[in-house]
Protein backbone atom coordinates (compact mmCIF):
# COMPACT_ATOMS: atom_id res chain seq x y z
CA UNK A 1 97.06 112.99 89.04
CA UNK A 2 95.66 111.80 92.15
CA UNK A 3 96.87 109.12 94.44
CA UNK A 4 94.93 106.90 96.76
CA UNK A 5 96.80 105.14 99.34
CA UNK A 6 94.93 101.46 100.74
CA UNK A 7 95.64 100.56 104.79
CA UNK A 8 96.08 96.39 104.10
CA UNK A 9 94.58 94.40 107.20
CA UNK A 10 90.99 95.63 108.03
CA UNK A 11 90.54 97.33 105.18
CA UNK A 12 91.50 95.27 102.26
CA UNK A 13 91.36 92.06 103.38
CA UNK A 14 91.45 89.76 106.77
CA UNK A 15 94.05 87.33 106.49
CA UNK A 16 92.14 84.92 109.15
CA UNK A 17 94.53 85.58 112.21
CA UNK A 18 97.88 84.89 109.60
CA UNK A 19 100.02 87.70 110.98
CA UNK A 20 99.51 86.97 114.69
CA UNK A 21 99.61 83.59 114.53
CA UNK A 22 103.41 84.18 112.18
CA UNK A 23 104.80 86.62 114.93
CA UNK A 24 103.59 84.11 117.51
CA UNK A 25 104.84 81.14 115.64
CA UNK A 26 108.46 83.21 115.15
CA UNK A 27 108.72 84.06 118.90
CA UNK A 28 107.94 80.84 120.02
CA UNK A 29 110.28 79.12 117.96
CA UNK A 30 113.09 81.51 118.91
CA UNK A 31 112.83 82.24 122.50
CA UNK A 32 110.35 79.77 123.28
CA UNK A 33 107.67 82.09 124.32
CA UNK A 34 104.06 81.21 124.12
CA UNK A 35 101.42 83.80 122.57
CA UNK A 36 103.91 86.26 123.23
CA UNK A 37 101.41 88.75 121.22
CA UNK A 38 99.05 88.33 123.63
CA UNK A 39 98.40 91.61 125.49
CA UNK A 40 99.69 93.81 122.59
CA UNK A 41 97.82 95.96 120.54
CA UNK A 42 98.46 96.04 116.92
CA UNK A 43 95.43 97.83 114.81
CA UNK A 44 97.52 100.64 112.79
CA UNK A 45 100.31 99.90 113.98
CA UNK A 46 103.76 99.44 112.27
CA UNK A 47 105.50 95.69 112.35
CA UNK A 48 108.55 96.91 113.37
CA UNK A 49 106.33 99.01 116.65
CA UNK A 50 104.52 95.33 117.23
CA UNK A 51 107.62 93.70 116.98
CA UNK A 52 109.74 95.71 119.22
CA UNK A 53 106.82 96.47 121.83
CA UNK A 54 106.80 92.61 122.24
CA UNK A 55 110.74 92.53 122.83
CA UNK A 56 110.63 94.95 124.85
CA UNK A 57 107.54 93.64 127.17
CA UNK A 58 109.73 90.48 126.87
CA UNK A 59 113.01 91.77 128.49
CA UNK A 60 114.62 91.08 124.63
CA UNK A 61 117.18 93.64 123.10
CA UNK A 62 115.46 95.10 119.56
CA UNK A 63 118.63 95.29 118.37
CA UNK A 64 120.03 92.12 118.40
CA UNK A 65 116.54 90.14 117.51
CA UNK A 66 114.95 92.04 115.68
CA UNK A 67 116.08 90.92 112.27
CA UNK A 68 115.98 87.15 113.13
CA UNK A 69 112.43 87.65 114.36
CA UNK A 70 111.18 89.33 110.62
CA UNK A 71 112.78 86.36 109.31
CA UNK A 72 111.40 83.97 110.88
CA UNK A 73 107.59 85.71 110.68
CA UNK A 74 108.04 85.80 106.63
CA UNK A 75 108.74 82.18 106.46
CA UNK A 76 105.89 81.73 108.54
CA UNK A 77 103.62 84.01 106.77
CA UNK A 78 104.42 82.29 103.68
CA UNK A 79 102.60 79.34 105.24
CA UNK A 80 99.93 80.93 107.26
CA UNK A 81 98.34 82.73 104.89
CA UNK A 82 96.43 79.85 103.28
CA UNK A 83 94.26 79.23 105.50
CA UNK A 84 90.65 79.16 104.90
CA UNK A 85 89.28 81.93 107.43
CA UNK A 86 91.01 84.72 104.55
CA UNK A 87 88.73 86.81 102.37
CA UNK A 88 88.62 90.04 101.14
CA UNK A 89 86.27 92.77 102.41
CA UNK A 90 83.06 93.61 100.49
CA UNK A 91 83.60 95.48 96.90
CA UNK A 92 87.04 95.44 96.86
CA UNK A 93 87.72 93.76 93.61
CA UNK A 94 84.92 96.44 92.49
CA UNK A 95 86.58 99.60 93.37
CA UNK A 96 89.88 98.43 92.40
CA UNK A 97 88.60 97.77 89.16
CA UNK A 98 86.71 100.48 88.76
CA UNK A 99 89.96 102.95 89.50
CA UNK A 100 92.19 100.78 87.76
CA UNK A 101 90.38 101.90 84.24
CA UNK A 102 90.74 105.80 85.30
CA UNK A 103 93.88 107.86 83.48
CA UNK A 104 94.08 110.32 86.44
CA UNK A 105 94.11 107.79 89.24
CA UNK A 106 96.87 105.89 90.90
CA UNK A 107 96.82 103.15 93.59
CA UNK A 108 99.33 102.53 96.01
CA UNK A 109 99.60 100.60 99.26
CA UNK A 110 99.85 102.72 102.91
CA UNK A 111 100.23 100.12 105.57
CA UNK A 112 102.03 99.13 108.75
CA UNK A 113 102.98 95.54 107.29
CA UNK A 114 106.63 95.25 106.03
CA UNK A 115 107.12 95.03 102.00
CA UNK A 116 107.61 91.61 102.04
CA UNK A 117 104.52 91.06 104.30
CA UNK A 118 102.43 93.14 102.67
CA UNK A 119 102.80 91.63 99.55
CA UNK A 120 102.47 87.83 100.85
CA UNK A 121 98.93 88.43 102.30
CA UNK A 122 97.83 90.09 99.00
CA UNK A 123 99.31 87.38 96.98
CA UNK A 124 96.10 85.14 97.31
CA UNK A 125 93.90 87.41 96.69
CA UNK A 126 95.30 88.63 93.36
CA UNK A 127 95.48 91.85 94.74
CA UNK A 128 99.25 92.59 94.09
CA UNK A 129 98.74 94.00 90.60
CA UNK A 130 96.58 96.95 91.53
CA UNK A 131 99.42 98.10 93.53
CA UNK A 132 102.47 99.09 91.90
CA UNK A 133 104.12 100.62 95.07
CA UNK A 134 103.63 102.47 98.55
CA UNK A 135 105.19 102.91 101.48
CA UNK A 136 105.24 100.46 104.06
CA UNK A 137 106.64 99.51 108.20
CA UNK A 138 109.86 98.61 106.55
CA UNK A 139 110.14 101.93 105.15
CA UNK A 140 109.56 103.83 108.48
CA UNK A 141 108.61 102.34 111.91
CA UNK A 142 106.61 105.65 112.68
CA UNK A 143 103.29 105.28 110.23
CA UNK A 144 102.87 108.93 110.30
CA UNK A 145 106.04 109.37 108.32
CA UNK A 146 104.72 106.64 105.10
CA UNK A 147 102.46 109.59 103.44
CA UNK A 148 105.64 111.53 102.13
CA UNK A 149 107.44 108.36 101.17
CA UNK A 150 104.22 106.91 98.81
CA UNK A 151 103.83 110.44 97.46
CA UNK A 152 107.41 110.59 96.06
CA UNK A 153 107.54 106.60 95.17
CA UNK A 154 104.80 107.28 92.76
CA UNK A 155 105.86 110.55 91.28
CA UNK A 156 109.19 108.85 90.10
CA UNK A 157 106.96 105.91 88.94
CA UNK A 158 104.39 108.25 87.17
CA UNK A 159 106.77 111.07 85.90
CA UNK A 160 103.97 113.41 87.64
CA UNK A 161 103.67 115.63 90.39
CA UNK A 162 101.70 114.39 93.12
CA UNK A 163 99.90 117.17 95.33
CA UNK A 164 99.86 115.37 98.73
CA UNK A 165 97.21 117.41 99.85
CA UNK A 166 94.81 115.49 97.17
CA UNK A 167 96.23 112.14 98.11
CA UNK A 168 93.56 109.54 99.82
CA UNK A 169 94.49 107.36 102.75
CA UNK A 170 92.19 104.38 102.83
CA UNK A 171 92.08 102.48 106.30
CA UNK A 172 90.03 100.80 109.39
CA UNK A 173 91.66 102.62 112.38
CA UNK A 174 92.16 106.36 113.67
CA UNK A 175 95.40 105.96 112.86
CA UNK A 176 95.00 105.86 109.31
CA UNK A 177 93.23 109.27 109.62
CA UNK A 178 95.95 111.18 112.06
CA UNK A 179 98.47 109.62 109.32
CA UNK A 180 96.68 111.56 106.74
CA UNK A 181 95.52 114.57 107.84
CA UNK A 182 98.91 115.66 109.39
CA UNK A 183 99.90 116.21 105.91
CA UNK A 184 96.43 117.86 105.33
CA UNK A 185 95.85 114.49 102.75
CA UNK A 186 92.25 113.24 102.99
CA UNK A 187 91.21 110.68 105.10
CA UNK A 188 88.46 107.55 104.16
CA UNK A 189 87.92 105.44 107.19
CA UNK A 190 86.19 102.38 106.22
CA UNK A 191 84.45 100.11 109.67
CA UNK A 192 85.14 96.88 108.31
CA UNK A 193 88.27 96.25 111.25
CA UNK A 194 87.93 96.60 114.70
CA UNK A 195 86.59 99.90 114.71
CA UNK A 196 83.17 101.40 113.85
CA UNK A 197 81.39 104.17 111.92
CA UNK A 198 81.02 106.16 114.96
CA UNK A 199 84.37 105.87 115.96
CA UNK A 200 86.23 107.18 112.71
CA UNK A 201 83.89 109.69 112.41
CA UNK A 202 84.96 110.64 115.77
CA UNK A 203 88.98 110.47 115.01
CA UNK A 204 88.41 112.90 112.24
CA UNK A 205 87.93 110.60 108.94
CA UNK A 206 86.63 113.25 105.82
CA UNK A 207 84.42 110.58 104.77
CA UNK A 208 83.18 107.02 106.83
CA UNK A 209 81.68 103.94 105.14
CA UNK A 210 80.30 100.68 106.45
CA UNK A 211 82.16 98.38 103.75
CA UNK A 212 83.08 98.86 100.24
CA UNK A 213 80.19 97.01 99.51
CA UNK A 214 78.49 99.92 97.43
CA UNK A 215 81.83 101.33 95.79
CA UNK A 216 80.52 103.44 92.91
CA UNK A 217 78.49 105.92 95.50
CA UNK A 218 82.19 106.61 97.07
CA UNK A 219 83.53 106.62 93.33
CA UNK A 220 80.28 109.36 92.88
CA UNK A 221 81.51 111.12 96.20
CA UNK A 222 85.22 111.55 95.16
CA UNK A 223 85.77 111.57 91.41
């Protein structure tokens, strides 16, 4: 059984500026910041790093605010999401479709985004149902420790064992690679987020693509 594990934002799908504008939204509303966001850097990051970098640079205890600040970024999430810069990157719907009719494959979410997140920005998309589980930031604020946490989510799901060395991780950032390949997992960086062929290839990625846009040569490559 083999497991491939998608990266959400960048890689999936853009949800047109939804999560920034949320965690803005939320930290306006609470401690009447303005684009509080601003200056932080969030490509493969975890929400709960984002989040409690931005306390921090803030002069806000992550303890106390923490909580009320997820809250508040769901709600507007829920909202934010339908906007009509959204779309999902090329052959998506494609691959997932393809691997959906294959006996020996599972697919599971990897990503930084909380659960709850995670499964609002799919949610217009239809994308949900390809995804029976992962491991997301709510599980672990340290990405690098989500690998583990998918593999054994889906063996209990599957009643199989999982070889994490054969597991995929599917994402847009170096991150997504060091994430996978400290477990020795193979690593698919795919330059449809902010960075580009050259630069995944550089972090380390097994295998680089432009876009999903010609899935069944990467289908060819793997399986």
């Amino acid at each position: 059984m083999k497991l491939l594990l998608f990266d959400i934002d960048g890689t999936l799908i853009d949800s047109g500026g939804a999560g920034v504008r949320s965690l803005n939204l939320a930290f306006k509303k609470i401690f009447s910041i303005e684009n509080a966001f601003k200056e932080i850097s969030m490509a493969g990051k975890t929400d709960s790093q984002i989040i409690k970098e931005c306390l921090q640079k803030h002069g806000l205890s992550a303890n106390g605010d923490f909580e009320t600040v997820i809250e508040a970024y769901l709600f507007n999430l829920s909202r934010e999401i339908n906007n009509d810069k959204k779309h999902v990157k090329p052959g998506i719907y494609e691959i997932l479709n393809s691997l959906s009719q294959r006996e020996n494959i599972l697919t599971g979410l990897l990503t930084g985004n909380i659960e709850m997140g995670a499964r609002i920005k799919l949610e217009p998309f239809k994308l949900n149902k390809f995804f029976p589980a992962g491991a997301f930031g709510s599980d672990h604020e340290d990405r690098n420790q989500l690998l583990p946490i998918a593999v054994k989510r889906f063996e209990l799901l599957s009643g199989s064992k999982i070889n994490i060395h054969e597991c995929i991780v599917i994402g847009d950032t170096p991150r997504d690679v060091e994430c996978a390949h400290i477990y020795g997992a193979i690593s698919i960086g795919v330059a449809t987020g902010p960075y580009s062929v050259a630069e995944l290839q550089e972090a380390g990625a097994d295998y680089v693509v432009k876009d999903f846009s010609m899935p069944f040569d990467l289908l060819k490559t793997f399986f």
